[in-house]
C-alpha atoms as a PDB file:
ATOM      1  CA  UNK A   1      17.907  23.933  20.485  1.00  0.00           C
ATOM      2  CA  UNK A   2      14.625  25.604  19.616  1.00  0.00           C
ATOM      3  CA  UNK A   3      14.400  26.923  23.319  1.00  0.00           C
ATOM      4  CA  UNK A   4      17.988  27.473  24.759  1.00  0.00           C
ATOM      5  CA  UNK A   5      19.531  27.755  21.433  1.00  0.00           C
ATOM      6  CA  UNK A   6      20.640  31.526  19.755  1.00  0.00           C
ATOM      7  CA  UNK A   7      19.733  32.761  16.365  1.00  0.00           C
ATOM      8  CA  UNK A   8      22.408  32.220  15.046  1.00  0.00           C
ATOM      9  CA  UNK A   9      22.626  28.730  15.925  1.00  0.00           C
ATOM     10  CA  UNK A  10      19.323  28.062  14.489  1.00  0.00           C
ATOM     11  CA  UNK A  11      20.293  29.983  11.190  1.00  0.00           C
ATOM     12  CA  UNK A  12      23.458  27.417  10.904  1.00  0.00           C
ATOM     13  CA  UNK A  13      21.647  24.725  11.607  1.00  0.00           C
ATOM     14  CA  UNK A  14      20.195  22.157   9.689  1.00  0.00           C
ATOM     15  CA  UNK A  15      17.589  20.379  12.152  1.00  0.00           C
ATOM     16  CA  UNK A  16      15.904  22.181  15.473  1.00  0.00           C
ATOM     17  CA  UNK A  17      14.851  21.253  18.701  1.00  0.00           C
ATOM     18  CA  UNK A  18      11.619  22.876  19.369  1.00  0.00           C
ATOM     19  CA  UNK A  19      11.527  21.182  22.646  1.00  0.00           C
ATOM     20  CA  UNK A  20      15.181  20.966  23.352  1.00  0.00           C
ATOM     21  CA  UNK A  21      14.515  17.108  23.947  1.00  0.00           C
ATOM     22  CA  UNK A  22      17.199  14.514  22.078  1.00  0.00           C
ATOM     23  CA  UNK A  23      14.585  12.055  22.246  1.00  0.00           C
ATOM     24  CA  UNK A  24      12.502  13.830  19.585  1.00  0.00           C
ATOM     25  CA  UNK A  25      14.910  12.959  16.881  1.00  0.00           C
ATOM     26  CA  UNK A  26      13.941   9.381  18.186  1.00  0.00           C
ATOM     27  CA  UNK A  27      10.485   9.884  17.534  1.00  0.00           C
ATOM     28  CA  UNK A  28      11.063  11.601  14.433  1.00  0.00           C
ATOM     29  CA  UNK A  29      12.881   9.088  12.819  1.00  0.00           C
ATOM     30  CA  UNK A  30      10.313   6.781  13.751  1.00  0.00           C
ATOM     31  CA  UNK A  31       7.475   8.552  12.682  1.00  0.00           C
ATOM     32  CA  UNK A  32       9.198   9.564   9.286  1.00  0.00           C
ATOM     33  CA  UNK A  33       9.526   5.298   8.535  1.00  0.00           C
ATOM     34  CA  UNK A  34       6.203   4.517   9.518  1.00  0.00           C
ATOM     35  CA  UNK A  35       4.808   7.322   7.202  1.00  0.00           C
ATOM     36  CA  UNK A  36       7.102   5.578   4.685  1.00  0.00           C
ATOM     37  CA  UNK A  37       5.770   2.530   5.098  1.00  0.00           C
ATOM     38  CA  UNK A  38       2.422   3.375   5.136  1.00  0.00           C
ATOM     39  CA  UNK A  39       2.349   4.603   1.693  1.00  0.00           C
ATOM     40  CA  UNK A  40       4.042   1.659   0.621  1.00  0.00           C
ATOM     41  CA  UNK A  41       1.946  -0.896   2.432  1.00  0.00           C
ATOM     42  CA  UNK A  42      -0.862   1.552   0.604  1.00  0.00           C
ATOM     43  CA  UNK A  43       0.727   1.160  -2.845  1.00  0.00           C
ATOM     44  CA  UNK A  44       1.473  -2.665  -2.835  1.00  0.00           C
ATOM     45  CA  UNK A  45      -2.490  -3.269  -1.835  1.00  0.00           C
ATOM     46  CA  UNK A  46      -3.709  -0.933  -4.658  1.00  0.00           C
ATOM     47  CA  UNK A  47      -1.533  -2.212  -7.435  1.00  0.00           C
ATOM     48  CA  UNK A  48      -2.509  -5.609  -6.405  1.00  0.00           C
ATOM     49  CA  UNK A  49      -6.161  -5.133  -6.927  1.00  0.00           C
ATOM     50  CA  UNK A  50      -5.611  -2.873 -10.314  1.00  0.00           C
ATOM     51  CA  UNK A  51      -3.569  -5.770 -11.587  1.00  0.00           C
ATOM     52  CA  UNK A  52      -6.284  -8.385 -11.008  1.00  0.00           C
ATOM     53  CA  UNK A  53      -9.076  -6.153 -11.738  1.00  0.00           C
ATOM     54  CA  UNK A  54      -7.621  -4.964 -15.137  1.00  0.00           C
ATOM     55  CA  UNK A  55      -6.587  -8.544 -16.356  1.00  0.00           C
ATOM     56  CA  UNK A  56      -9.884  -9.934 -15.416  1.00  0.00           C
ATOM     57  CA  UNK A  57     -11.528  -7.722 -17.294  1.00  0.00           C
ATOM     58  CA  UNK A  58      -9.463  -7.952 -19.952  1.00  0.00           C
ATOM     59  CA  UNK A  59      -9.717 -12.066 -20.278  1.00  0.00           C
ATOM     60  CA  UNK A  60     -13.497 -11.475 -20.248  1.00  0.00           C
ATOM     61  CA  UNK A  61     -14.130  -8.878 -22.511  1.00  0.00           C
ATOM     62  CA  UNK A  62     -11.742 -10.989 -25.294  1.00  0.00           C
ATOM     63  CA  UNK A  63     -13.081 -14.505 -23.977  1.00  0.00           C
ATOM     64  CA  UNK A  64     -16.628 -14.221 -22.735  1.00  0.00           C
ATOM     65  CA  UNK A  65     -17.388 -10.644 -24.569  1.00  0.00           C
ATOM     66  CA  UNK A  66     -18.497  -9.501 -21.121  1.00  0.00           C
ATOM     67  CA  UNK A  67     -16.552  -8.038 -18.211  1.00  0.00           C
ATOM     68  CA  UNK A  68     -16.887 -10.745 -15.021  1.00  0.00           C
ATOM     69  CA  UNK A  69     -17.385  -7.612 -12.968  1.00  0.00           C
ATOM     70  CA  UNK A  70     -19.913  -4.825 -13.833  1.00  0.00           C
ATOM     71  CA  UNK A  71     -19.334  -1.143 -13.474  1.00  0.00           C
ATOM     72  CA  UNK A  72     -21.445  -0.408 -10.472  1.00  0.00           C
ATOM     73  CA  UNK A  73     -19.280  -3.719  -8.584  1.00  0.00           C
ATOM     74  CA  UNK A  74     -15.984  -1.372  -9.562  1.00  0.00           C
ATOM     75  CA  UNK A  75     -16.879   1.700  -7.783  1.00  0.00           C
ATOM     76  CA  UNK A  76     -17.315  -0.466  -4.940  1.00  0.00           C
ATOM     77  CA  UNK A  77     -14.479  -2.053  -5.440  1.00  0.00           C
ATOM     78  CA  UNK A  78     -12.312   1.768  -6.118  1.00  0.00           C
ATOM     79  CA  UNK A  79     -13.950   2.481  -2.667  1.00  0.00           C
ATOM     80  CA  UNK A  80     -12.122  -0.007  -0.532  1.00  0.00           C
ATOM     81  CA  UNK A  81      -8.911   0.217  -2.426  1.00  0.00           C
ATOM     82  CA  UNK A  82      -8.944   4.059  -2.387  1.00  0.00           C
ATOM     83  CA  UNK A  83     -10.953   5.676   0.489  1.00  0.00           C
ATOM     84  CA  UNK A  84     -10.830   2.530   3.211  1.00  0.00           C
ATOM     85  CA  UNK A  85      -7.927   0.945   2.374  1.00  0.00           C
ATOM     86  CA  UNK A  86      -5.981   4.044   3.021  1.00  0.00           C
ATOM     87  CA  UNK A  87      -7.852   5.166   6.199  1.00  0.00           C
ATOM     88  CA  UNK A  88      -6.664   1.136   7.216  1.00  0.00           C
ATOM     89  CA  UNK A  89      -3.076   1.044   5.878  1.00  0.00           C
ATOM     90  CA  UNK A  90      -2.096   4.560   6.618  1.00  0.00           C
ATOM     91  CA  UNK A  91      -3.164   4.984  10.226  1.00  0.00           C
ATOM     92  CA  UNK A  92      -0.697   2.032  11.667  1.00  0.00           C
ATOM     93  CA  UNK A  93       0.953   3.282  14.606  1.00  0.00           C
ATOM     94  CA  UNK A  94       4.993   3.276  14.624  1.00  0.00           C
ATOM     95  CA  UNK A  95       6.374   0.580  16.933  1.00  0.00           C
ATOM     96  CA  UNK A  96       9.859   0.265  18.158  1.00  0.00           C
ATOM     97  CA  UNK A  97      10.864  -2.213  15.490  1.00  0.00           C
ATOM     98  CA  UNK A  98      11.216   0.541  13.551  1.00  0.00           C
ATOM     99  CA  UNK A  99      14.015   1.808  14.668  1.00  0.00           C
ATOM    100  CA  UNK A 100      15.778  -1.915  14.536  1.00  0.00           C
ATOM    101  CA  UNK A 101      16.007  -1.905  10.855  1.00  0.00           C
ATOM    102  CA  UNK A 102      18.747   0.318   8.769  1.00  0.00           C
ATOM    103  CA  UNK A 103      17.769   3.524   7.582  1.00  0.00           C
ATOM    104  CA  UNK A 104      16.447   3.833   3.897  1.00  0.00           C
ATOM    105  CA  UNK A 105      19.196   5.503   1.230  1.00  0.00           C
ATOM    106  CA  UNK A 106      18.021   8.120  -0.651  1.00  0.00           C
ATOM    107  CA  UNK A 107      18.087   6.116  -3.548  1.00  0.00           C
ATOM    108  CA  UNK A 108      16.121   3.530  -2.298  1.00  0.00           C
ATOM    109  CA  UNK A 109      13.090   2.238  -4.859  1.00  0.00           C
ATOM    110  CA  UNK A 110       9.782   3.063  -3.281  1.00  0.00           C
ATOM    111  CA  UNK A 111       8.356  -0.462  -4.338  1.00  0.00           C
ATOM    112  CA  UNK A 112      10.821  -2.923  -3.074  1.00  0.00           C
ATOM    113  CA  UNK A 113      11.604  -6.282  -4.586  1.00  0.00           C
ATOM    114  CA  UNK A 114       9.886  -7.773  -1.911  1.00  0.00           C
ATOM    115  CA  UNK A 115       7.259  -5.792  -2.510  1.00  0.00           C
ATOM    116  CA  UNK A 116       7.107  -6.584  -6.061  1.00  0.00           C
ATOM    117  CA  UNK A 117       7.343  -9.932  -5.263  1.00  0.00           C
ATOM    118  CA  UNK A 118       4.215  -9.989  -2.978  1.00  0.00           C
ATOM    119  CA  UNK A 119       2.432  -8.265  -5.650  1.00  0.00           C
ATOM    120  CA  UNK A 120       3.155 -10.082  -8.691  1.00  0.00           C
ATOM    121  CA  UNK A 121       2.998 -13.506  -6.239  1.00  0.00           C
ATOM    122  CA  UNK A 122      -0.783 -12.586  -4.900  1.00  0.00           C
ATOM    123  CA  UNK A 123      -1.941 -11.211  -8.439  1.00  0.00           C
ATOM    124  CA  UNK A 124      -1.051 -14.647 -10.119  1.00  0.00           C
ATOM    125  CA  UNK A 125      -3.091 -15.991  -7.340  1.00  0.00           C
ATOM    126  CA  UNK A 126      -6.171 -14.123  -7.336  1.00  0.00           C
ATOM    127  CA  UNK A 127      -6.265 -14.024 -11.165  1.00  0.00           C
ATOM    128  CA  UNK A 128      -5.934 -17.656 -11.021  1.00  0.00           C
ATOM    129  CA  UNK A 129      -9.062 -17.925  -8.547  1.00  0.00           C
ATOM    130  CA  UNK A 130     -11.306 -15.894 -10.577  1.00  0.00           C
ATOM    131  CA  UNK A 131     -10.542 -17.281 -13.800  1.00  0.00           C
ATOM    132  CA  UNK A 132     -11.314 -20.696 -12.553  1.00  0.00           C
ATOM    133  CA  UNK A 133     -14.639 -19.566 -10.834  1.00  0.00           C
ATOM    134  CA  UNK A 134     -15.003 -17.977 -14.403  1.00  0.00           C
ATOM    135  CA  UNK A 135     -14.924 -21.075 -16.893  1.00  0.00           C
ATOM    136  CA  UNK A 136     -15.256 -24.075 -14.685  1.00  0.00           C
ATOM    137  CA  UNK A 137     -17.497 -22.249 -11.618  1.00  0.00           C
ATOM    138  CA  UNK A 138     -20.965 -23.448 -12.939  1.00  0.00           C
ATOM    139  CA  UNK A 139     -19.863 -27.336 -13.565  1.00  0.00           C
ATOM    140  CA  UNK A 140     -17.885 -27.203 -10.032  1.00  0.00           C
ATOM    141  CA  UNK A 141     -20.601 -25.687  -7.966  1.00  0.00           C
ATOM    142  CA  UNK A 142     -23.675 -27.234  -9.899  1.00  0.00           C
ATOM    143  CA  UNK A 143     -24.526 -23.314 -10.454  1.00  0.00           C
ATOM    144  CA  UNK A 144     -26.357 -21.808 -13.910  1.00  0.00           C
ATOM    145  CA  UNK A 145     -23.587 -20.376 -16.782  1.00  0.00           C
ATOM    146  CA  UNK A 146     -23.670 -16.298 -16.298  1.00  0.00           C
ATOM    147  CA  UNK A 147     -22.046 -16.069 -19.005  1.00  0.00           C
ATOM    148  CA  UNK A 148     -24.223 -13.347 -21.763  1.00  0.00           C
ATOM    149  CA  UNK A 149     -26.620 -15.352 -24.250  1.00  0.00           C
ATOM    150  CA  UNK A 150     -27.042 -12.964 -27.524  1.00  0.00           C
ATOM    151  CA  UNK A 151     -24.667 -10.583 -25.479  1.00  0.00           C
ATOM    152  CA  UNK A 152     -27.896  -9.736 -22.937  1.00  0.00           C
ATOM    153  CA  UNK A 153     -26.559  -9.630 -19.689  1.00  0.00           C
ATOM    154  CA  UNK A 154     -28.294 -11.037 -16.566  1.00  0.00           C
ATOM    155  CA  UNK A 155     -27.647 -11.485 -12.935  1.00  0.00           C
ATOM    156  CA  UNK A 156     -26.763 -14.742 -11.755  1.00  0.00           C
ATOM    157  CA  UNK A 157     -24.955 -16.885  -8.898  1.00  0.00           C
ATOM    158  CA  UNK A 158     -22.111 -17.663 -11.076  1.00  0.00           C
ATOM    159  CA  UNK A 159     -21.178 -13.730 -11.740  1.00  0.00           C
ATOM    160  CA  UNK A 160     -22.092 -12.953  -7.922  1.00  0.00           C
ATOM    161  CA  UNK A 161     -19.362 -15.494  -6.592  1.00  0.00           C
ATOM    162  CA  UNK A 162     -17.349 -14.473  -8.852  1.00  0.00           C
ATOM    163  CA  UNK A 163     -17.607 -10.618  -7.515  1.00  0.00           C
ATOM    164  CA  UNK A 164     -18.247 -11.612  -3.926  1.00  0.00           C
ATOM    165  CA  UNK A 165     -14.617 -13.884  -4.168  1.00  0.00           C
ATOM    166  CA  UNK A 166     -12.796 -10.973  -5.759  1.00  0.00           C
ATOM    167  CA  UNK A 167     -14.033  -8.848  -2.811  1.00  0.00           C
ATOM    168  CA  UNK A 168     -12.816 -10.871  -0.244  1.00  0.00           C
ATOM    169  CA  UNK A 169      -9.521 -12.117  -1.752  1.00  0.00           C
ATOM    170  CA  UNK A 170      -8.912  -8.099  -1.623  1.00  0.00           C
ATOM    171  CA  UNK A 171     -10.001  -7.793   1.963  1.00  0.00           C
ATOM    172  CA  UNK A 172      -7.985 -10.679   3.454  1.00  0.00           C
ATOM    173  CA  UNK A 173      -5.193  -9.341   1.278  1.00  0.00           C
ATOM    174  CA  UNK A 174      -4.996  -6.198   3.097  1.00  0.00           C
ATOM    175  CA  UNK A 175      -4.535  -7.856   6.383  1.00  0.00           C
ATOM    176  CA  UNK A 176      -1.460  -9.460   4.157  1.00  0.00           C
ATOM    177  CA  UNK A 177      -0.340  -5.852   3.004  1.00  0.00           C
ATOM    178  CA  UNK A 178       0.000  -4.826   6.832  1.00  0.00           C
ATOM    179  CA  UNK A 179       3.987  -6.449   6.756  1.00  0.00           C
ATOM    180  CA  UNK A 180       5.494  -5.680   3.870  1.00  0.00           C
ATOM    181  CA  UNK A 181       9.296  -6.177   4.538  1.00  0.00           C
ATOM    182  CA  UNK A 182       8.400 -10.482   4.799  1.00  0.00           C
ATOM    183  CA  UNK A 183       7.015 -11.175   8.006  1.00  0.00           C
ATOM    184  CA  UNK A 184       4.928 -14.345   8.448  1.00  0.00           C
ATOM    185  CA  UNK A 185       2.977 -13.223  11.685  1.00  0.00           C
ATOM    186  CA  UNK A 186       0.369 -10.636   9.277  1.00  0.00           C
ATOM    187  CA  UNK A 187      -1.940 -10.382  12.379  1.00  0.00           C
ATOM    188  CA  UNK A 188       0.915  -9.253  14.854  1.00  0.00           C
ATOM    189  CA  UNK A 189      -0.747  -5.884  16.240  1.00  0.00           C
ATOM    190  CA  UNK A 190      -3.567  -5.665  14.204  1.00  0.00           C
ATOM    191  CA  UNK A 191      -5.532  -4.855  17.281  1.00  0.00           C
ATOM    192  CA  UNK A 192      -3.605  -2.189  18.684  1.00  0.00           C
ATOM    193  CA  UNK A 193      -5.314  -0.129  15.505  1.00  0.00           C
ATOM    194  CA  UNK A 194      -9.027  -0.080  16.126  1.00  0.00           C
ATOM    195  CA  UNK A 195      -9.391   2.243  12.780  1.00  0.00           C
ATOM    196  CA  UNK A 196      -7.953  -0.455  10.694  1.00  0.00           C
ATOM    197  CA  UNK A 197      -9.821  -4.087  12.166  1.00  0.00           C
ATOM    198  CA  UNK A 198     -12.922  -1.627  12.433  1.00  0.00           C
ATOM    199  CA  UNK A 199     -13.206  -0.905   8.605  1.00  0.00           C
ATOM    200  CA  UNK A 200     -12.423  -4.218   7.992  1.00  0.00           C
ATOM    201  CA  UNK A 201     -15.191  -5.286   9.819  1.00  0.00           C
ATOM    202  CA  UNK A 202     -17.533  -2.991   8.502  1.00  0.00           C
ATOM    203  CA  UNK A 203     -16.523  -3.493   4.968  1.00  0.00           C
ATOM    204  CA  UNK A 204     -17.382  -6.917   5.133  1.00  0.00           C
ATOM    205  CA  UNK A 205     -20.622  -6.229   6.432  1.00  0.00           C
ATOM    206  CA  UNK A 206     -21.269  -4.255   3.328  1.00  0.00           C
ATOM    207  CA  UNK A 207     -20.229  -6.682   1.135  1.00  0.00           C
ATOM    208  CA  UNK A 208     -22.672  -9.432   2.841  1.00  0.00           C
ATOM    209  CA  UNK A 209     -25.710  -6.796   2.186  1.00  0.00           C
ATOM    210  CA  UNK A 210     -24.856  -5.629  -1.334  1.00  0.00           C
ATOM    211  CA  UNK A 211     -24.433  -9.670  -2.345  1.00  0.00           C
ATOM    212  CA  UNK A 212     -28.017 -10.579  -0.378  1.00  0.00           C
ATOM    213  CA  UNK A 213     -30.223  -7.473  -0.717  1.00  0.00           C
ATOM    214  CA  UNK A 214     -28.352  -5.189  -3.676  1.00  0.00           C
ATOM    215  CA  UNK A 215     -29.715  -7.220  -6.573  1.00  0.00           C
ATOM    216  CA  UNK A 216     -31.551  -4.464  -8.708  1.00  0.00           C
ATOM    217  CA  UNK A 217     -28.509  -1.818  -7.776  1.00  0.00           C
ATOM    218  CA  UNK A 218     -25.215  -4.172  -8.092  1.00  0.00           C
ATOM    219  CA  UNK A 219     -26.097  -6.650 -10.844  1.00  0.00           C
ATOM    220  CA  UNK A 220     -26.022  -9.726  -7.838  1.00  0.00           C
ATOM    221  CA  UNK A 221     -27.987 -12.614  -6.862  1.00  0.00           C
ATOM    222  CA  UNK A 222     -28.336 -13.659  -3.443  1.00  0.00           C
ATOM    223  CA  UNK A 223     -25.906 -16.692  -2.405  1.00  0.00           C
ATOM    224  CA  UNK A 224     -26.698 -19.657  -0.412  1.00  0.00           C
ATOM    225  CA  UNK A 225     -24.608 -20.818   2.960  1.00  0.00           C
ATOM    226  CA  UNK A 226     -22.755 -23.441   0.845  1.00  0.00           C
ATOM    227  CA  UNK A 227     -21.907 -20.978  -1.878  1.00  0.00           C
ATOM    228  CA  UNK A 228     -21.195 -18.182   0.890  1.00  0.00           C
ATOM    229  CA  UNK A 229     -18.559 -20.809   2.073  1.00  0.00           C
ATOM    230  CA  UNK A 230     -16.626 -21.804  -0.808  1.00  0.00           C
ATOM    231  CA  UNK A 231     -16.481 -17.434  -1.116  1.00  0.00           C
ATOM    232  CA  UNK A 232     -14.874 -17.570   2.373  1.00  0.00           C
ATOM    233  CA  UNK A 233     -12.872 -20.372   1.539  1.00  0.00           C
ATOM    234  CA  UNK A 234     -11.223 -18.444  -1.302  1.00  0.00           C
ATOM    235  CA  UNK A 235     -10.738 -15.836   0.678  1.00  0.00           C
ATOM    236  CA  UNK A 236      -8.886 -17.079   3.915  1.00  0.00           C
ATOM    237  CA  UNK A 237      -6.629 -19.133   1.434  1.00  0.00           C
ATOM    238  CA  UNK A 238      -5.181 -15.713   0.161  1.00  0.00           C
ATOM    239  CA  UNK A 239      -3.678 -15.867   4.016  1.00  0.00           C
ATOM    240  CA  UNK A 240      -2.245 -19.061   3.447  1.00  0.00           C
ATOM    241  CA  UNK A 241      -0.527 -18.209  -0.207  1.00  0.00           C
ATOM    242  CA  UNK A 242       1.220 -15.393   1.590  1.00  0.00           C
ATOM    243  CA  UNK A 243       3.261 -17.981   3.812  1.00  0.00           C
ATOM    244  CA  UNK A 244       4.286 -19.026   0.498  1.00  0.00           C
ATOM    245  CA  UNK A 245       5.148 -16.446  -1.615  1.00  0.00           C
ATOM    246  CA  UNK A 246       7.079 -15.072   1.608  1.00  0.00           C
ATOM    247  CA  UNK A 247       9.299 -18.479   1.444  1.00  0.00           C
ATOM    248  CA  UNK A 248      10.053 -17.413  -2.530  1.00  0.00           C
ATOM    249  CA  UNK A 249      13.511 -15.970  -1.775  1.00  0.00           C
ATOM    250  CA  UNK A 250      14.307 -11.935  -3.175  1.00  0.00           C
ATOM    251  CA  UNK A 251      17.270 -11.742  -5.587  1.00  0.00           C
ATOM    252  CA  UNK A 252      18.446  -9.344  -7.467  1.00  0.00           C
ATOM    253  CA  UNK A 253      17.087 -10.125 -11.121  1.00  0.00           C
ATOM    254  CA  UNK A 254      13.857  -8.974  -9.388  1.00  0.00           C
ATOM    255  CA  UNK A 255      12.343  -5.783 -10.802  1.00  0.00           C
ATOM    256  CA  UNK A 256      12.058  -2.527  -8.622  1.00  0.00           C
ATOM    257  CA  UNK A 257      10.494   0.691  -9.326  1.00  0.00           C
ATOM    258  CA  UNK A 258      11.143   4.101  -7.827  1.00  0.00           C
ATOM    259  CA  UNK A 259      15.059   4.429  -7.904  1.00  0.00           C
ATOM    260  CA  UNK A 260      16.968   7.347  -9.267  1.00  0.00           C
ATOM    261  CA  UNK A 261      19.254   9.485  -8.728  1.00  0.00           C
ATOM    262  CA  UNK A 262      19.905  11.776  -5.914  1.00  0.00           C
ATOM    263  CA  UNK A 263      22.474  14.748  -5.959  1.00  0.00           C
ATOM    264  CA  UNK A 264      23.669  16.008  -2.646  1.00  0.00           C
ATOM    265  CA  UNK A 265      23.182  19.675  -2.290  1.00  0.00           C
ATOM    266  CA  UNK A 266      26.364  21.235  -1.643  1.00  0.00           C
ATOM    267  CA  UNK A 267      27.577  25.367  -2.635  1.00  0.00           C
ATOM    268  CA  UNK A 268      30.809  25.832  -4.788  1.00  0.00           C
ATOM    269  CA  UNK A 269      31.655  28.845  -2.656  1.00  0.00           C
ATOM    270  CA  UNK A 270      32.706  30.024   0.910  1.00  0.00           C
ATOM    271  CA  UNK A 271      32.946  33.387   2.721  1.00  0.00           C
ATOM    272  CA  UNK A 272      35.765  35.199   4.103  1.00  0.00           C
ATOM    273  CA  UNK A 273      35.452  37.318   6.940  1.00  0.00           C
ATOM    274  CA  UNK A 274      34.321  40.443   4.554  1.00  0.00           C
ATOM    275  CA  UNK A 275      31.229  38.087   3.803  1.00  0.00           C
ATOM    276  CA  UNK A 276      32.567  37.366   0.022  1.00  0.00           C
ATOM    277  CA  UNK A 277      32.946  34.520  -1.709  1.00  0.00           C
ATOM    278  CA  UNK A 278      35.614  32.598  -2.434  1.00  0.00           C
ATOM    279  CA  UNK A 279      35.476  30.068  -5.658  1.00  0.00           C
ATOM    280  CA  UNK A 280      37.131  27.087  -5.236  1.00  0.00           C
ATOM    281  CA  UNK A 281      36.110  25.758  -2.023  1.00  0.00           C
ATOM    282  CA  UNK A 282      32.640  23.138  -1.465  1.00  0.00           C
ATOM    283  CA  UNK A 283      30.125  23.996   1.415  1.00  0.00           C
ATOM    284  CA  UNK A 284      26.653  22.541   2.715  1.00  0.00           C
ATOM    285  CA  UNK A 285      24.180  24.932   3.165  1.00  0.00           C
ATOM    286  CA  UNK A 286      24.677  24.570   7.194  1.00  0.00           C
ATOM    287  CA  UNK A 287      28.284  26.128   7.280  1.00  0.00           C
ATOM    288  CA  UNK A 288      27.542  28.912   4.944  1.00  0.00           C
ATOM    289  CA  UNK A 289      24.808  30.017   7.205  1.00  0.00           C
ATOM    290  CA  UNK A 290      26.667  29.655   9.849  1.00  0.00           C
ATOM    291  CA  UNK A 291      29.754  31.631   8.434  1.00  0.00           C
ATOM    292  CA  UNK A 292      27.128  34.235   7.144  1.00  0.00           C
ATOM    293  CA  UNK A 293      25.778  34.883  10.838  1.00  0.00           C
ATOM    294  CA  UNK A 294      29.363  35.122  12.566  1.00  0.00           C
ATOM    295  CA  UNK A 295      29.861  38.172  10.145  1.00  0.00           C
ATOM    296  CA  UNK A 296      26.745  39.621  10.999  1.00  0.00           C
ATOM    297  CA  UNK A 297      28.158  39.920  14.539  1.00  0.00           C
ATOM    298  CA  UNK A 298      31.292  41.003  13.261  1.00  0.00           C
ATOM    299  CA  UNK A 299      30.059  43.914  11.393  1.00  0.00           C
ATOM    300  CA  UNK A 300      27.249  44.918  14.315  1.00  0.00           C
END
């Protein structure tokens, strides 16, 4: 007890009540998991997007000998997966659910194999998308071939959707990356965070001025309604291929990452009433203090 308790008592012991309430350890322990899941709601949205980002521009630098998406787009891109996306992810507030689920282990991976799978599931996906808009885009949607002639590089529709559709395949993702332990209701209280639909919101507002007014700055063309559609389209579908990767059941061939080791911290040694040690005997850190301060009575 931080308030009733004695010195000594605090010196022996391991956690304290600064408010001598119980029901802080509650809140505590439920804070502590939704910090935890925070970062790994953060980590599974970012490693998403890096995996797309870097194998699209991989394909089209060996394929096309041009990256689909231009330097300038990236930045933008780095900004919602860095700076927004973790002002979104990381201010969920804890519910009670919480506490319904058992407690991590110490050894527990920080990227899950659920996680994993919902990464490796929604990168195939996206990769998929823009790779089609990529090579079949201009005969599909009747648009002109972006693609560099004599490796000079201009703006055009076909690049822009193919930009604006990796944009919003991220942002509807990161409504997916709000349940990350399998749950198929993504939207369940998504407005009882104003921070995180309020972002959301005004990232997508951004995105609809850089496509329609950033031409000189971004490398983009403005896009009709029908072509602003089929964008959308590819978007809200990254909603529906969540339902299904969730279905893809976890075993345990799945890859993790994050394990290791842990070694509990206990002392070789214990104190006699003189305050010595004694080999031989295995002590936490609690009980030594604890023997320590009952001999500084002793000797007062």
């Amino acid at each position: 007890m931080g308030i009733q308790g004695t010195d000594v008592a605090k010196e022996a012991s391991d956690i304290i009540l600064v408010d001598d309430n119980f029901n802080s350890i509650v809140k505590a322990v439920m804070w502590g998991r939704n910090v935890y899941d925070s970062i790994a709601k953060f980590l599974q949205f970012q490693l998403t997007v890096n995996v797309v980002a870097v194998f699209c521009a991989f394909i089209g630098a060996c394929i096309v000998k041009e990256s689909p998406l231009r330097a300038v787009q990236m930045l933008w891109v780095n900004l919602i997966m860095d700076t927004l996306a973790s002002l979104a992810l990381a201010t969920e507030v804890p519910t009670e659910d919480l506490l319904t689920r058992k407690p991590y282990g110490r050894t527990r991976p920080l990227i899950s194999r659920t996680m994993m799978k919902n990464i490796l599931g929604h990168a195939i996906y996206q990769l998929a998308v823009m790779l089609f808009i990529l090579f079949a885009g201009p005969t599909v949607f009747d648009i002109d071939d972006g693609r560099p002639i004599n490796n000079v590089f201009k703006p055009s529709e076909h690049f822009t959707m193919i930009f604006n559709v990796f944009v919003l395949m991220t942002l509807f993702n990161e409504i997916n990356c709000r349940k990350i332990h399998g749950e198929q209701n993504v939207f369940r209280g998504i407005f009882t965070n104003p921070i995180f639909y309020g972002i959301w919101i005004v990232t997508f507002a951004v995105q609809i001025l850089l496509v329609q007014y950033g031409s000189v700055a971004f490398s983009c063309v403005a896009l009709t309604f029908e072509q602003w559609m089929w964008c959308l389209f590819f978007g809200v579908t990254v909603l529906l291929w969540n339902q299904i990767v969730n279905l893809i059941p976890v075993t345990r061939h799945m890859p993790k990452w994050g394990s290791g080791e842990v070694y509990s911290q206990t002392l070789t040694a214990d104190l006699n009433a003189e305050g010595s040690s004694r080999p031989g005997a295995s002590l936490t850190t609690g009980q030594i203090l604890w023997l320590r301060g009952i001999t500084r009575l002793q000797t007062q």
